[in-house]
Protein backbone atom coordinates (compact mmCIF):
# COMPACT_ATOMS: atom_id res chain seq x y z
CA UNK A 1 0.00 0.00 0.00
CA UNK A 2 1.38 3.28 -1.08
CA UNK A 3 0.86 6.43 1.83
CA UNK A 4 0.41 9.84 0.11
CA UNK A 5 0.79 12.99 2.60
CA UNK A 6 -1.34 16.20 2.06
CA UNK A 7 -1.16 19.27 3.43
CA UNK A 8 -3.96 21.74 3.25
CA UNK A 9 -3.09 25.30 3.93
CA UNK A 10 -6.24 26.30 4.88
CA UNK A 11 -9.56 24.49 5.92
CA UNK A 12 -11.83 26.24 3.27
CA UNK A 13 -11.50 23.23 0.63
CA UNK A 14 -11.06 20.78 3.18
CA UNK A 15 -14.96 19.17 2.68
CA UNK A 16 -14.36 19.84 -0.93
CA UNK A 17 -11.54 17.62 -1.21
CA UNK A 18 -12.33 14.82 1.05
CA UNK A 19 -15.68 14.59 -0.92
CA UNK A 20 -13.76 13.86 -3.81
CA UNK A 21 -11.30 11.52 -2.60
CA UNK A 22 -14.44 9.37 -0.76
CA UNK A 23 -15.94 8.95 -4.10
CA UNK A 24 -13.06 7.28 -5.49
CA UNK A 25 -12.92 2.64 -4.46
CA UNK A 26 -9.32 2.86 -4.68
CA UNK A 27 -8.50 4.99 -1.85
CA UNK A 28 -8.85 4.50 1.71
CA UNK A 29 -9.18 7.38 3.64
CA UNK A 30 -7.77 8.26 7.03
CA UNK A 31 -7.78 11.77 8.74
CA UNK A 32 -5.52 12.87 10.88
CA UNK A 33 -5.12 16.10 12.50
CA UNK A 34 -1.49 17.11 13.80
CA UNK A 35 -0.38 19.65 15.75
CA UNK A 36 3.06 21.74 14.56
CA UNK A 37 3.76 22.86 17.79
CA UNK A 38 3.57 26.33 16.62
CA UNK A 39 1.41 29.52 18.01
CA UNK A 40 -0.92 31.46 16.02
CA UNK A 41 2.03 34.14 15.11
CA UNK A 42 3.99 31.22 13.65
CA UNK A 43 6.57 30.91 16.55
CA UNK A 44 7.51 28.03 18.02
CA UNK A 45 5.20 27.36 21.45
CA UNK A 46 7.62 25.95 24.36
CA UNK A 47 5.89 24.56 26.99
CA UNK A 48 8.31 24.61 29.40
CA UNK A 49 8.73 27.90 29.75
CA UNK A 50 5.30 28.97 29.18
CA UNK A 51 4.87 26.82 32.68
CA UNK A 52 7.36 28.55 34.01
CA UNK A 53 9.92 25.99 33.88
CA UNK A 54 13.45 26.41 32.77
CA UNK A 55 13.30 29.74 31.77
């Protein structure tokens, strides 16, 4: 079985898409969310120092 990667860069085409790819017998589909460790600004998020730790 061959594992394709897709990244969206925004949600707005996200139903669009997986509507699509459900309609084809070929593919199996399987979601998954991932989080990037990043903040809304794009900076990295550390989570030791926003608890306070090691900072």
């Amino acid at each position: 079985m061959e594992k394709f990667i897709i990244e969206l860069k925004g949600l707005s085409k996200r139903s669009f898409l997986l509507e699509l790819l459900s309609q084809l017998d070929f593919i199996d589909l399987k979601i998954r969310e991932e989080a990037e460790g990043k903040s809304e600004t794009g900076e990295d998020y550390d989570f030791f120092q926003s608890a306070g730790l090691f900072s």
